[in-house]
PDB file of N, CA and C in Angstrom:
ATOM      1  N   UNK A   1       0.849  -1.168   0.000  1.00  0.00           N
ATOM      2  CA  UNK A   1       0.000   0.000   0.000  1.00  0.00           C
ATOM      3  C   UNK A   1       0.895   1.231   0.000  1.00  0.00           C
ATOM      4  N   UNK A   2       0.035   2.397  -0.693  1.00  0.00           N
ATOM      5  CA  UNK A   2       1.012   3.660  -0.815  1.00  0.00           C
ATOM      6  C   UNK A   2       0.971   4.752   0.301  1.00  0.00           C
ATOM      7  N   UNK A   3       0.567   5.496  -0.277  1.00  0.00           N
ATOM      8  CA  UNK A   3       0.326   6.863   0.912  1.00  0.00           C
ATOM      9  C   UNK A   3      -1.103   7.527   0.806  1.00  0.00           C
ATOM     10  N   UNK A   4      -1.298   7.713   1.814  1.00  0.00           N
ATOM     11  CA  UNK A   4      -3.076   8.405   1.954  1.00  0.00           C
ATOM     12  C   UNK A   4      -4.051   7.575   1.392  1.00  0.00           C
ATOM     13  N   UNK A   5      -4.154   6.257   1.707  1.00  0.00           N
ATOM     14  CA  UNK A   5      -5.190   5.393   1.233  1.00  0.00           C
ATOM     15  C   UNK A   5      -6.268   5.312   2.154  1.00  0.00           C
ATOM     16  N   UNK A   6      -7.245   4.619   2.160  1.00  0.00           N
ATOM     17  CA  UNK A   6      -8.189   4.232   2.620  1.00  0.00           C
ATOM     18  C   UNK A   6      -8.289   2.597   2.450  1.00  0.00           C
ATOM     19  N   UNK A   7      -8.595   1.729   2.898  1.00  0.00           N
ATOM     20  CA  UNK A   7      -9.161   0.241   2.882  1.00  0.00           C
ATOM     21  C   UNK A   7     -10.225   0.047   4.370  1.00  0.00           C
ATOM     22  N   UNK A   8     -11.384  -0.179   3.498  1.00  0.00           N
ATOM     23  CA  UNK A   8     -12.469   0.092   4.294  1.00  0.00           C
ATOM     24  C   UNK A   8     -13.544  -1.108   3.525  1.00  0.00           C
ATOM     25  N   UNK A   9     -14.017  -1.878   4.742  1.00  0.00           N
ATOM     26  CA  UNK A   9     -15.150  -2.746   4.251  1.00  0.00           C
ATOM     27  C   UNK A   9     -15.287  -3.834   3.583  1.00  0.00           C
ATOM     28  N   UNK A  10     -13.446  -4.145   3.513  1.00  0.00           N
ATOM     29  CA  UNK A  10     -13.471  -5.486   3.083  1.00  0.00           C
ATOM     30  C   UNK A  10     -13.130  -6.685   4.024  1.00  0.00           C
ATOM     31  N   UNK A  11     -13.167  -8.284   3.551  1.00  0.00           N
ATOM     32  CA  UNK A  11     -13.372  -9.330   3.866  1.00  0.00           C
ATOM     33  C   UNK A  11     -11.708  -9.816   3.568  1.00  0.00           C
ATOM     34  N   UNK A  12     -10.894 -10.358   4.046  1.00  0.00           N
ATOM     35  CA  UNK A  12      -9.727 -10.910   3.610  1.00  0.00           C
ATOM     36  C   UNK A  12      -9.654 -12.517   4.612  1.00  0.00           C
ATOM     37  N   UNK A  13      -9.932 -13.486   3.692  1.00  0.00           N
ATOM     38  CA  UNK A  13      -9.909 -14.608   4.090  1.00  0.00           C
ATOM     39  C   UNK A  13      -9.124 -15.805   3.828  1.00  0.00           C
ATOM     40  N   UNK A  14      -8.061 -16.292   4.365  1.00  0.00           N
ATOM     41  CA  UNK A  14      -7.545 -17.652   3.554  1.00  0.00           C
ATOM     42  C   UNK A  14      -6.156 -17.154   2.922  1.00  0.00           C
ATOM     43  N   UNK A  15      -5.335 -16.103   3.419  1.00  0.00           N
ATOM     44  CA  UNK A  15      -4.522 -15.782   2.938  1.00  0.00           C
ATOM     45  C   UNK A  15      -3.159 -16.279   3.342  1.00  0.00           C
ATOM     46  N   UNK A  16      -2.265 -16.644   2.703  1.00  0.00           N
ATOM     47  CA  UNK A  16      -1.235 -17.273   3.030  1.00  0.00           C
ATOM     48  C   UNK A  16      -0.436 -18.623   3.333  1.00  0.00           C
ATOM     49  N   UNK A  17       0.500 -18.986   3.803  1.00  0.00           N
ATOM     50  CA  UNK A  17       0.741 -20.313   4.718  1.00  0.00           C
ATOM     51  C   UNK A  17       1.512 -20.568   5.807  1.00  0.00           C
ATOM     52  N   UNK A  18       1.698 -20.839   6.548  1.00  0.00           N
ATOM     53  CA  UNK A  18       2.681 -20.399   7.442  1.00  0.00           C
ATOM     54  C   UNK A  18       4.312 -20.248   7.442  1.00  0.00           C
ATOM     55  N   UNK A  19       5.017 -20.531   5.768  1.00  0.00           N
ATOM     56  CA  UNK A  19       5.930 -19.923   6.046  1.00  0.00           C
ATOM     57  C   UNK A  19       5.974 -19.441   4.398  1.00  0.00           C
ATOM     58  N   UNK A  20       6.396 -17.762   4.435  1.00  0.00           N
ATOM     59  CA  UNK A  20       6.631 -16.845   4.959  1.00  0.00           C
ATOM     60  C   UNK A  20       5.860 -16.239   6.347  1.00  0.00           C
ATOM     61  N   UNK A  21       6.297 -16.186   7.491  1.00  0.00           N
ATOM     62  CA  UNK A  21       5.594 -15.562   8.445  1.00  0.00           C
ATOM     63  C   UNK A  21       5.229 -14.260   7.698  1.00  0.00           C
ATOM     64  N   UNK A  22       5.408 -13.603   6.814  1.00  0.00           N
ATOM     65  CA  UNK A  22       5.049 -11.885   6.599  1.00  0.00           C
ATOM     66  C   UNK A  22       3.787 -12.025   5.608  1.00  0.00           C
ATOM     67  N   UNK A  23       3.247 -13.630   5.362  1.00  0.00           N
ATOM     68  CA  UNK A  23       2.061 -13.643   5.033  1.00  0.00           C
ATOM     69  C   UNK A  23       0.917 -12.923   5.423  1.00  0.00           C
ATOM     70  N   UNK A  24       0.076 -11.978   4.971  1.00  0.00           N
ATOM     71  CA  UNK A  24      -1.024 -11.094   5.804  1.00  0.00           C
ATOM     72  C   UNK A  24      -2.301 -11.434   4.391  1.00  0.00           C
ATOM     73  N   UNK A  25      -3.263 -10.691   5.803  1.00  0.00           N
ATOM     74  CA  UNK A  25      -4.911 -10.592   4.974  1.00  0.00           C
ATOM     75  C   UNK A  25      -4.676  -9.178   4.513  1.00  0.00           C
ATOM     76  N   UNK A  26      -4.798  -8.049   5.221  1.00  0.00           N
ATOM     77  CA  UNK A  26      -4.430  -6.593   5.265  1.00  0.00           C
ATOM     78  C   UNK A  26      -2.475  -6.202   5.772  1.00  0.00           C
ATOM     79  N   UNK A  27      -1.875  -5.744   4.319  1.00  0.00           N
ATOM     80  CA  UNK A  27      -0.944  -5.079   4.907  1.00  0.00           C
ATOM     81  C   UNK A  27      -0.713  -3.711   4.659  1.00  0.00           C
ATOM     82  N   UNK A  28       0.846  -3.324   5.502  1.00  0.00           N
ATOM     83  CA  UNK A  28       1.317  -1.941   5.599  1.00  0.00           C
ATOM     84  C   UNK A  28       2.699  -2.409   5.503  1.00  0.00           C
ATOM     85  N   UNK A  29       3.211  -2.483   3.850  1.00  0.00           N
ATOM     86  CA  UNK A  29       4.812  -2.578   3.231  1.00  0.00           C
ATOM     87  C   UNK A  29       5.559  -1.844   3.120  1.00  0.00           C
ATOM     88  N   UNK A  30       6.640  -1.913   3.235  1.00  0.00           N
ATOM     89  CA  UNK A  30       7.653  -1.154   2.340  1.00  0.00           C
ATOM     90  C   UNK A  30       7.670   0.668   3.698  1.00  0.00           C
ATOM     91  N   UNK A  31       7.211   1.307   2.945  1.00  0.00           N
ATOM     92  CA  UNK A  31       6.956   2.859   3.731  1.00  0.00           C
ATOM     93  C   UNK A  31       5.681   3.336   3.844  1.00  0.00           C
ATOM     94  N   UNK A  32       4.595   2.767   3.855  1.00  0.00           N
ATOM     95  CA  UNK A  32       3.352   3.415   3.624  1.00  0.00           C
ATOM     96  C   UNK A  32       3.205   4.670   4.948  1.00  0.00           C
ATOM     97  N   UNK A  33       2.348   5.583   4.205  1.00  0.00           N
ATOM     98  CA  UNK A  33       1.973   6.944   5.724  1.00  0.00           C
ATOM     99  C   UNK A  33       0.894   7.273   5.415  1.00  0.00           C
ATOM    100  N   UNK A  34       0.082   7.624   6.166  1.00  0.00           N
ATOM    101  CA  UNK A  34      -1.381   8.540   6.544  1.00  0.00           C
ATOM    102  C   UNK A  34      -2.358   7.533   5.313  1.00  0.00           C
ATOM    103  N   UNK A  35      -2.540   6.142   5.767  1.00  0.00           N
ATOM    104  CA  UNK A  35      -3.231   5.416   5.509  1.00  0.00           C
ATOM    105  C   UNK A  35      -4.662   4.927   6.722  1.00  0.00           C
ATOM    106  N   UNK A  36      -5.753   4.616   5.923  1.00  0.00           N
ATOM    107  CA  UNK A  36      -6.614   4.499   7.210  1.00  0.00           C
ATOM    108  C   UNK A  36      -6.828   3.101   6.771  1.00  0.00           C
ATOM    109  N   UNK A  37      -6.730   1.815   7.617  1.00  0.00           N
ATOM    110  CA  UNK A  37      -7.459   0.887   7.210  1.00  0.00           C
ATOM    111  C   UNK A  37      -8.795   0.367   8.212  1.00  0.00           C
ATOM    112  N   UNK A  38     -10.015   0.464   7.921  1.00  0.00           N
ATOM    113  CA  UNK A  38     -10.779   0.483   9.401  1.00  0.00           C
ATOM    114  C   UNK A  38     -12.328  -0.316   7.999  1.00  0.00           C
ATOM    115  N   UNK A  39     -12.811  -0.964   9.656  1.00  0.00           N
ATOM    116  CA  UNK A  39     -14.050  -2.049   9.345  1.00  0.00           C
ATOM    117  C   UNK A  39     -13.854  -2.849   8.313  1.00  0.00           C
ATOM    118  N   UNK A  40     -12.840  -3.380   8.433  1.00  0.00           N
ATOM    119  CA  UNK A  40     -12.640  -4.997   7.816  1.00  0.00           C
ATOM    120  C   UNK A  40     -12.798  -6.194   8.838  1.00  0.00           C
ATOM    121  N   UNK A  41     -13.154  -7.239   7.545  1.00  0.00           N
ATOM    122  CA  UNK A  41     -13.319  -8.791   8.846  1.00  0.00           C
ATOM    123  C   UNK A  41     -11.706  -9.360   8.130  1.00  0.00           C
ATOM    124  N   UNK A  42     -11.281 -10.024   9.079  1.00  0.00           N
ATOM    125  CA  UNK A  42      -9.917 -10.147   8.448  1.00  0.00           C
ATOM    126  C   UNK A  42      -9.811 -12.041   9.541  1.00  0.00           C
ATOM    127  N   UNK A  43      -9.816 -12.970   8.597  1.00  0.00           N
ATOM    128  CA  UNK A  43      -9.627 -14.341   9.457  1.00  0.00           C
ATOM    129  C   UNK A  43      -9.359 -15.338   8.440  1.00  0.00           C
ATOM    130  N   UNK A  44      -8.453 -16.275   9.556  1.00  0.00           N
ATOM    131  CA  UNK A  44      -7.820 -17.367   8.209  1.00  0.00           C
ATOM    132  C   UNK A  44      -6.859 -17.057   7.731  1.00  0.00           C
ATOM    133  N   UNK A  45      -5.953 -16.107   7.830  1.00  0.00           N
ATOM    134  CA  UNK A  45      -5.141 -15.506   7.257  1.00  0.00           C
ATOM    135  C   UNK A  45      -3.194 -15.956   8.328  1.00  0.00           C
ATOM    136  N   UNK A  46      -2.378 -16.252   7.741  1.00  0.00           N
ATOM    137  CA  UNK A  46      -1.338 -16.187   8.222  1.00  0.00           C
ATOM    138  C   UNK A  46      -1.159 -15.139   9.074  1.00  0.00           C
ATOM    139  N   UNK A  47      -0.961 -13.957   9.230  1.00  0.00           N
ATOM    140  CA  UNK A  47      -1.294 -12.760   9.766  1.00  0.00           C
ATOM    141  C   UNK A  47      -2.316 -12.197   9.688  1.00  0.00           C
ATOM    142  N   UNK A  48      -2.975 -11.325  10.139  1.00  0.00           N
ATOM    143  CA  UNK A  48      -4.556 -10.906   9.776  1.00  0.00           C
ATOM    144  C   UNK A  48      -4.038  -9.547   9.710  1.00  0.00           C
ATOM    145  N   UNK A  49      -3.598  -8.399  10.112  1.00  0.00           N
ATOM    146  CA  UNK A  49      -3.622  -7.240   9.467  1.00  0.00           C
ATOM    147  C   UNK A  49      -1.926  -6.880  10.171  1.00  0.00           C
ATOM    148  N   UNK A  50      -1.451  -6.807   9.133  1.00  0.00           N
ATOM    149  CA  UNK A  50       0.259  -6.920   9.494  1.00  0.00           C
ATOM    150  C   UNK A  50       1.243  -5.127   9.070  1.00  0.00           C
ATOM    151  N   UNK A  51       1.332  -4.854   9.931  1.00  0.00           N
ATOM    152  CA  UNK A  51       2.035  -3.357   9.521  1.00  0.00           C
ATOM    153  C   UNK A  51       3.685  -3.738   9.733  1.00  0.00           C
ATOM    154  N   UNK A  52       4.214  -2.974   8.397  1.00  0.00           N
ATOM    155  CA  UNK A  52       5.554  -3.401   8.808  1.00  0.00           C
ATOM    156  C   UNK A  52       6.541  -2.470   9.096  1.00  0.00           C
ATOM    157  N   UNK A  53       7.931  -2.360   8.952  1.00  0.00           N
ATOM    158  CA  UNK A  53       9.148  -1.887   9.795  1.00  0.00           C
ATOM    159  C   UNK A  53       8.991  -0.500   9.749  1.00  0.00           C
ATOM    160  N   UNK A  54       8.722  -0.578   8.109  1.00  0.00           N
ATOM    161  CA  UNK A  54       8.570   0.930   7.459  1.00  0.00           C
ATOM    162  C   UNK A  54       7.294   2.166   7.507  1.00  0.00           C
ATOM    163  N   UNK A  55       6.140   1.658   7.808  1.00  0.00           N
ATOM    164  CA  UNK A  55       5.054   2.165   8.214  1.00  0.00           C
ATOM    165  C   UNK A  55       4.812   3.652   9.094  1.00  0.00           C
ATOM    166  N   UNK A  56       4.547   4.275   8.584  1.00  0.00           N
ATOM    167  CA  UNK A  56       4.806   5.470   9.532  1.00  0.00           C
ATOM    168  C   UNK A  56       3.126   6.200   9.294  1.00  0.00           C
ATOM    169  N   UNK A  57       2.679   6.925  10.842  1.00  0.00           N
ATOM    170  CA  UNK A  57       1.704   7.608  10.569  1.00  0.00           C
ATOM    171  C   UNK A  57       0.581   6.675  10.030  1.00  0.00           C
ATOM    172  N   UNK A  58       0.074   5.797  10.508  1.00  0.00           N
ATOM    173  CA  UNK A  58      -1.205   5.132  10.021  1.00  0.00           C
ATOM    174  C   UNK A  58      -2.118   4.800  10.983  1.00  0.00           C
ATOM    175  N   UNK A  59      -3.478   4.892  10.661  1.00  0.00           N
ATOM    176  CA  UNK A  59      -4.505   4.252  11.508  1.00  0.00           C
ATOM    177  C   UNK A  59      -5.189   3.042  11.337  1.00  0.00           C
ATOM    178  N   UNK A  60      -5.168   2.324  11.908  1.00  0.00           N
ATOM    179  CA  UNK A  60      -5.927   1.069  12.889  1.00  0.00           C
ATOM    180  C   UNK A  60      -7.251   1.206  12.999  1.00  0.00           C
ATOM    181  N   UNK A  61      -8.401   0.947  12.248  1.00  0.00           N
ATOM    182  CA  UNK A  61      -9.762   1.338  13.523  1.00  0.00           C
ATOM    183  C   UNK A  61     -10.633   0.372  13.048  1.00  0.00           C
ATOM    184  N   UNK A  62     -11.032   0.112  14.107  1.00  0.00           N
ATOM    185  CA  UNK A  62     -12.823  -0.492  14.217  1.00  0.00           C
ATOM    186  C   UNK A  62     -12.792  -2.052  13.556  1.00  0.00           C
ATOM    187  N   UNK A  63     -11.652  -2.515  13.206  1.00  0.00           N
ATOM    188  CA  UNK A  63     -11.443  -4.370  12.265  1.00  0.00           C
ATOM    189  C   UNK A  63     -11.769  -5.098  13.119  1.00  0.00           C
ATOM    190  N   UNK A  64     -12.310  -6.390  12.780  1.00  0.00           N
ATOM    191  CA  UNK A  64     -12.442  -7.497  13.264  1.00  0.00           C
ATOM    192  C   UNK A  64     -11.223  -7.932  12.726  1.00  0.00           C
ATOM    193  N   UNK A  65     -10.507  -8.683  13.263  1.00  0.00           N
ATOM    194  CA  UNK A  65      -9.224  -9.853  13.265  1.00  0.00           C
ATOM    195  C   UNK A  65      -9.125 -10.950  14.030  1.00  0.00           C
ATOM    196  N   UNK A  66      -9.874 -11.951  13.639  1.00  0.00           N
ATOM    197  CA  UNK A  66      -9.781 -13.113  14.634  1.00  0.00           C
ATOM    198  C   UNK A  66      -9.586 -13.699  13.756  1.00  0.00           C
ATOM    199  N   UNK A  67      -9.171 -14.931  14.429  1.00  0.00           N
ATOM    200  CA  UNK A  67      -9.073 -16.905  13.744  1.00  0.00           C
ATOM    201  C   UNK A  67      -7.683 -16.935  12.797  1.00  0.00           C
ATOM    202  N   UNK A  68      -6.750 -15.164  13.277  1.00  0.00           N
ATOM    203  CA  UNK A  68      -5.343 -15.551  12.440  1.00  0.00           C
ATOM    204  C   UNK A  68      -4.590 -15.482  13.674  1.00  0.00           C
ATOM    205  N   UNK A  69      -3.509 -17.082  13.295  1.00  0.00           N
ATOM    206  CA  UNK A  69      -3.139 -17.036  12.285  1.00  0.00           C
ATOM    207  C   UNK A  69      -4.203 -18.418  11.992  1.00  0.00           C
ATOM    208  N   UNK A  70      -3.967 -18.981  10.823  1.00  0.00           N
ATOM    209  CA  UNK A  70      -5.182 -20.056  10.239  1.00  0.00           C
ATOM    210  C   UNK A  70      -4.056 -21.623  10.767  1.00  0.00           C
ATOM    211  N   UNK A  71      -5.111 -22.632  10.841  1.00  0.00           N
ATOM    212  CA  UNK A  71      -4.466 -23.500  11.961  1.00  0.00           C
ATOM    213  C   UNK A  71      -2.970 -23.872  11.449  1.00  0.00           C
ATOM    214  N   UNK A  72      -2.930 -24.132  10.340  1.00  0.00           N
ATOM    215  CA  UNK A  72      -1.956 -24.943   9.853  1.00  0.00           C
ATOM    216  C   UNK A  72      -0.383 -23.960  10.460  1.00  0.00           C
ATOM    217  N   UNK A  73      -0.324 -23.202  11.002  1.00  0.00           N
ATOM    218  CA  UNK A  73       0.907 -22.142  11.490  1.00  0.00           C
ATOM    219  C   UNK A  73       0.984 -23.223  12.796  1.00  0.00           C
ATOM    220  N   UNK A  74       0.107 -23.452  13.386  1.00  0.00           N
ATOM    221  CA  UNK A  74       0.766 -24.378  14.846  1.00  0.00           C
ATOM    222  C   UNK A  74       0.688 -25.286  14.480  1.00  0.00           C
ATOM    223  N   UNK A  75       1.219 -25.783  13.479  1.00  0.00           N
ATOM    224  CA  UNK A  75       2.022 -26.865  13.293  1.00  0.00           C
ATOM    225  C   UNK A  75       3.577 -27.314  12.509  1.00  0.00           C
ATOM    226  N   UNK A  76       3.676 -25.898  12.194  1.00  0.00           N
ATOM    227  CA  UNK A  76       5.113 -24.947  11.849  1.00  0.00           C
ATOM    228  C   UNK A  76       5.793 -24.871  12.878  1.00  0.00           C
ATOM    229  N   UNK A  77       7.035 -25.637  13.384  1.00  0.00           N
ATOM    230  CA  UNK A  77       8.230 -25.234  14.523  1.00  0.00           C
ATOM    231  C   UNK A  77       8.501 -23.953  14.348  1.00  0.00           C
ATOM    232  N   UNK A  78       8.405 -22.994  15.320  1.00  0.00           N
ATOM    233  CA  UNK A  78       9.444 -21.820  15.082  1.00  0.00           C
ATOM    234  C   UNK A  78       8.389 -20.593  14.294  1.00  0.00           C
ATOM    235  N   UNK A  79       7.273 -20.762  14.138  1.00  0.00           N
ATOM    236  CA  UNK A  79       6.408 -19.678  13.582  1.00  0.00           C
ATOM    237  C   UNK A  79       5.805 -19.116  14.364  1.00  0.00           C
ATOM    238  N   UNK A  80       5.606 -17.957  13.549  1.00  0.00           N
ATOM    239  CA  UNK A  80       4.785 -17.143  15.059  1.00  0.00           C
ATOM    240  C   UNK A  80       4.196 -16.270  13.958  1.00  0.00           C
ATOM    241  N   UNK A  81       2.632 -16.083  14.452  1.00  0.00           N
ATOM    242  CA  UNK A  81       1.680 -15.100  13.585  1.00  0.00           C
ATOM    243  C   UNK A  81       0.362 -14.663  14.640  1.00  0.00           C
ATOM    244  N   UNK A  82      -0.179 -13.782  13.678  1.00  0.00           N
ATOM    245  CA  UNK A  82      -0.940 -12.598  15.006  1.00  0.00           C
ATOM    246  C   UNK A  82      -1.770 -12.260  14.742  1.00  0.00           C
ATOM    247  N   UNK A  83      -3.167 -12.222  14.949  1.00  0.00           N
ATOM    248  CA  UNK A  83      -4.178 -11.505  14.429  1.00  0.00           C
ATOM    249  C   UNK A  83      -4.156  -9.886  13.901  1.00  0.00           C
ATOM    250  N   UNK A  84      -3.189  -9.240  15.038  1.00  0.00           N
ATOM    251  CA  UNK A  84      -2.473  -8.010  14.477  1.00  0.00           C
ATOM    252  C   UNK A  84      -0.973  -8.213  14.723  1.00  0.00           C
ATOM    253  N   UNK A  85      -0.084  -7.647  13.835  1.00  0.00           N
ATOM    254  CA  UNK A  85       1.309  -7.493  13.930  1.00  0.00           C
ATOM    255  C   UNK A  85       1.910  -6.262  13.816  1.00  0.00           C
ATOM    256  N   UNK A  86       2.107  -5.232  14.686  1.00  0.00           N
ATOM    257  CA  UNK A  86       3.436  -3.906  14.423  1.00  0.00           C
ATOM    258  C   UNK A  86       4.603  -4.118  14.569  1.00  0.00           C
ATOM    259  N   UNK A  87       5.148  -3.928  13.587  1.00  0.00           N
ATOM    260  CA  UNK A  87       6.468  -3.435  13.393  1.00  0.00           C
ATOM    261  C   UNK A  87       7.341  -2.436  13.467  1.00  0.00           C
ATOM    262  N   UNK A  88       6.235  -1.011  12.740  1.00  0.00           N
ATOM    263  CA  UNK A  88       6.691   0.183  13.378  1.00  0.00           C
ATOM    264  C   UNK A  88       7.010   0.393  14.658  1.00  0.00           C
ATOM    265  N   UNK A  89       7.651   1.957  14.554  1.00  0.00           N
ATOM    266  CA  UNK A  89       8.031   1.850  15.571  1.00  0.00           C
ATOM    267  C   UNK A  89       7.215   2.553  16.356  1.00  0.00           C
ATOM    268  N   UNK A  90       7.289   2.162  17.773  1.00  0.00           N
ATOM    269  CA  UNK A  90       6.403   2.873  19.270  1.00  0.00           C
ATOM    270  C   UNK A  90       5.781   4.203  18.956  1.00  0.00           C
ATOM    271  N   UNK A  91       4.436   4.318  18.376  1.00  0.00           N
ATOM    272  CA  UNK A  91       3.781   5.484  18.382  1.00  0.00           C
ATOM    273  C   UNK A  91       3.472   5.743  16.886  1.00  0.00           C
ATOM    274  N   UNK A  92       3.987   5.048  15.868  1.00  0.00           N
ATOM    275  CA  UNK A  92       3.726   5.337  14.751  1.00  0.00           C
ATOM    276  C   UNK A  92       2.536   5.056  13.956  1.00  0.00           C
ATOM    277  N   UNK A  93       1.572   3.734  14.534  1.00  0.00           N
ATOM    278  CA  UNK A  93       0.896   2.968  14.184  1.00  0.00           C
ATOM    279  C   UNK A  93      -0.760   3.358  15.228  1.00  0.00           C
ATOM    280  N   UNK A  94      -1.328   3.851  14.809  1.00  0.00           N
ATOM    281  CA  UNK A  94      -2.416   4.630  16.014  1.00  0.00           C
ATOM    282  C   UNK A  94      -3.782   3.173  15.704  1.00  0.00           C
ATOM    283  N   UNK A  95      -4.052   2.659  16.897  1.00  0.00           N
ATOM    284  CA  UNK A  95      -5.028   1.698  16.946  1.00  0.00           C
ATOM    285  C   UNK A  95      -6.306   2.342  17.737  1.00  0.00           C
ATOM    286  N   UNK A  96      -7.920   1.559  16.986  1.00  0.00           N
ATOM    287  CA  UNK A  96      -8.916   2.431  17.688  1.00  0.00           C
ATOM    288  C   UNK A  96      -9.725   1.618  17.772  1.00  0.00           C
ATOM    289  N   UNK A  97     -10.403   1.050  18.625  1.00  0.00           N
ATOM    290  CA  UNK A  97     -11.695   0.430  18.242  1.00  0.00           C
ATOM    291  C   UNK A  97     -11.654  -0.736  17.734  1.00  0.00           C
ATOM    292  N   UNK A  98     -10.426  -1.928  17.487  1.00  0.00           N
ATOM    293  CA  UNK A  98     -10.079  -3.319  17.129  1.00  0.00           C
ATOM    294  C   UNK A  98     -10.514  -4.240  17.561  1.00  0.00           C
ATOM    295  N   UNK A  99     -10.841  -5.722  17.075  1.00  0.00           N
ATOM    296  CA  UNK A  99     -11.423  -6.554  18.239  1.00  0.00           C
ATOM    297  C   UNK A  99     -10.376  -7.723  17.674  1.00  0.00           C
ATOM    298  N   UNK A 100      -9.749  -8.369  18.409  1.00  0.00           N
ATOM    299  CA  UNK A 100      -8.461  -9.684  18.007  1.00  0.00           C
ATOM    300  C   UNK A 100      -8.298 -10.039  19.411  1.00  0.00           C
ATOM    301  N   UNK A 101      -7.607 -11.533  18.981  1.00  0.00           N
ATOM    302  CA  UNK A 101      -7.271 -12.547  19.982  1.00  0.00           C
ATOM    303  C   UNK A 101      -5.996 -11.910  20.313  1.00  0.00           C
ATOM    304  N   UNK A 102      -5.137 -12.327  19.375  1.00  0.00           N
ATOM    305  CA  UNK A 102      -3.382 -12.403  19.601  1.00  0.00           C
ATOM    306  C   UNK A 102      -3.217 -11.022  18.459  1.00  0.00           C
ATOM    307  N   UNK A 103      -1.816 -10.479  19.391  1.00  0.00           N
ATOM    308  CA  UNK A 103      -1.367  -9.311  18.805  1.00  0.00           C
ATOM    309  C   UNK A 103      -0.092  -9.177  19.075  1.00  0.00           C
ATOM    310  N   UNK A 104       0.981  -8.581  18.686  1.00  0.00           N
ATOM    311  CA  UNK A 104       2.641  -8.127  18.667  1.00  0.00           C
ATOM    312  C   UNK A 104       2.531  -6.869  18.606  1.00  0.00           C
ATOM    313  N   UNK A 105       2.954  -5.903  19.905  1.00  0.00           N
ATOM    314  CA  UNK A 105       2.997  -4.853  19.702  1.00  0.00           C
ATOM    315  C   UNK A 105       1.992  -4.067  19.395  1.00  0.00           C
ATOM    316  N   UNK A 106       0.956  -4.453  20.074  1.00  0.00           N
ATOM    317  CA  UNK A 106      -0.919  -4.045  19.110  1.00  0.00           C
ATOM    318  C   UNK A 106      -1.746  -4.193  20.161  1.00  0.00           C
ATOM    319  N   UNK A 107      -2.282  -3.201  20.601  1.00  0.00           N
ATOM    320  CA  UNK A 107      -3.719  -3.397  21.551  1.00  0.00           C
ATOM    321  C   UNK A 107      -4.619  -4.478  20.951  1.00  0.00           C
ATOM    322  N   UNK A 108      -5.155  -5.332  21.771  1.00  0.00           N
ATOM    323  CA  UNK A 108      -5.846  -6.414  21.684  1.00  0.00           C
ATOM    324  C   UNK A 108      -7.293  -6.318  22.588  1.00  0.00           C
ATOM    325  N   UNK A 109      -7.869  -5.887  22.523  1.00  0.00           N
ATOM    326  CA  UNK A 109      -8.953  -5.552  23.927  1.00  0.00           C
ATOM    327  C   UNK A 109      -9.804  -7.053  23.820  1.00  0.00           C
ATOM    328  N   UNK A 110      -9.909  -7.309  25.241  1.00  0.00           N
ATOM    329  CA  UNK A 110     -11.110  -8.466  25.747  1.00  0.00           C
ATOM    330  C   UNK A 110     -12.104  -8.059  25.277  1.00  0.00           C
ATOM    331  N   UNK A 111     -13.104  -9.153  24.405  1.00  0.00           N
ATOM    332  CA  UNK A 111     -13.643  -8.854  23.973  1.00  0.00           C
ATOM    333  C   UNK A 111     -14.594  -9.248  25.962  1.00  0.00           C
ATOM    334  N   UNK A 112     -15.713  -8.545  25.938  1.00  0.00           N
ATOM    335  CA  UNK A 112     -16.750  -8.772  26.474  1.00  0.00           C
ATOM    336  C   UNK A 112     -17.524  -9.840  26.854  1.00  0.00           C
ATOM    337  N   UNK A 113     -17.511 -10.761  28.138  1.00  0.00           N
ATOM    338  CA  UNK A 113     -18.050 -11.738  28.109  1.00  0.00           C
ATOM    339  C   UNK A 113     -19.759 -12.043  27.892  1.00  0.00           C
ATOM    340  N   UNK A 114     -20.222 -12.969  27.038  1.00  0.00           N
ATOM    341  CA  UNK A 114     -21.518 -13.087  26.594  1.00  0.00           C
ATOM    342  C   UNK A 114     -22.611 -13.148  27.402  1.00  0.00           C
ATOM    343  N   UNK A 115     -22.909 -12.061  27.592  1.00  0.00           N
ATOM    344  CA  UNK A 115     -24.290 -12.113  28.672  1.00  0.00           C
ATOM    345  C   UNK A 115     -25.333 -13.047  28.321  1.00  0.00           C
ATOM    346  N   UNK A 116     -25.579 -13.934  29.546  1.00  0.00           N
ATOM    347  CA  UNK A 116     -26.165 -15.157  30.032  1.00  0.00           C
ATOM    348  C   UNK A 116     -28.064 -14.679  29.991  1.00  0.00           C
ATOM    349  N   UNK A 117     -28.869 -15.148  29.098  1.00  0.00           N
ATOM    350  CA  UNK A 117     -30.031 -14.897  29.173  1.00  0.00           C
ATOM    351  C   UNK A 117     -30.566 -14.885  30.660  1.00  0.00           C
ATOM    352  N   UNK A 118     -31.379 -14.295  31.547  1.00  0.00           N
ATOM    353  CA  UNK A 118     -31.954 -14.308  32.703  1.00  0.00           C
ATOM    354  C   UNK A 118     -32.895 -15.225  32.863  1.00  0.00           C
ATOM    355  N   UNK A 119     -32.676 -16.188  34.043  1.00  0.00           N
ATOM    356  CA  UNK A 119     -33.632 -17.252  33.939  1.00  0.00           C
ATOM    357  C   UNK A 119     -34.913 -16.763  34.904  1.00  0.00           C
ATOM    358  N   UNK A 120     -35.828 -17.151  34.631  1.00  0.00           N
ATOM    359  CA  UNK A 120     -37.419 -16.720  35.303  1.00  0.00           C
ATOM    360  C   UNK A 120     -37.377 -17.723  36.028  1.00  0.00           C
TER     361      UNK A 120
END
């Protein structure tokens, strides 16, 4: 991705295998800046939304990212993948409103436990 994009509202499913680990559903390559990527479902994926070294100035908001990395990675010695992954560096990468299991360097918030119907 380049500079000043938007990616909004898509589905990224089934992407990758577990090795290259830098496999992703949604990425941030090379140098991307003042990119927004927000309300995607992102699962199944070797990585699910992966920002990398070079990334500067981008926002994070509102994605679903669960069920990455997709199973076949735990069964790879020595792999490691994330529903979110930063690379940038400390402060460059602004997260808002995300919902994921596993993360590197990436707010991960609990999701909310499922309120129990009230019994009569």
């Amino acid at each position: 991705m380049g500079h000043n994009s938007r990616v909004r509202l898509n589905a990224a499913h089934g992407n990758g295998y577990a090795v290259p680990a830098d496999d992703f559903g949604i990425g941030l390559v090379g140098t991307p800046s003042g990119n927004v990527i927000e309300q995607n479902t992102v699962s199944g994926n070797t990585n699910g939304i992966y920002i990398g070294a070079g990334a500067r100035d981008n926002l994070i908001r509102e994605n679903v990212a669960i069920g990455n990395p997709a199973i076949q990675t735990a069964s790879t010695p020595g792999s490691q993948a994330f529903d979110i992954i930063n690379l940038a560096p400390a402060g460059q990468t602004r997260f808002d409103r995300n919902f994921c299991v596993t993360a590197q360097n990436a707010p991960c918030p609990e999701l909310p436990p499922h309120p129990h119907p009230q019994q009569h």
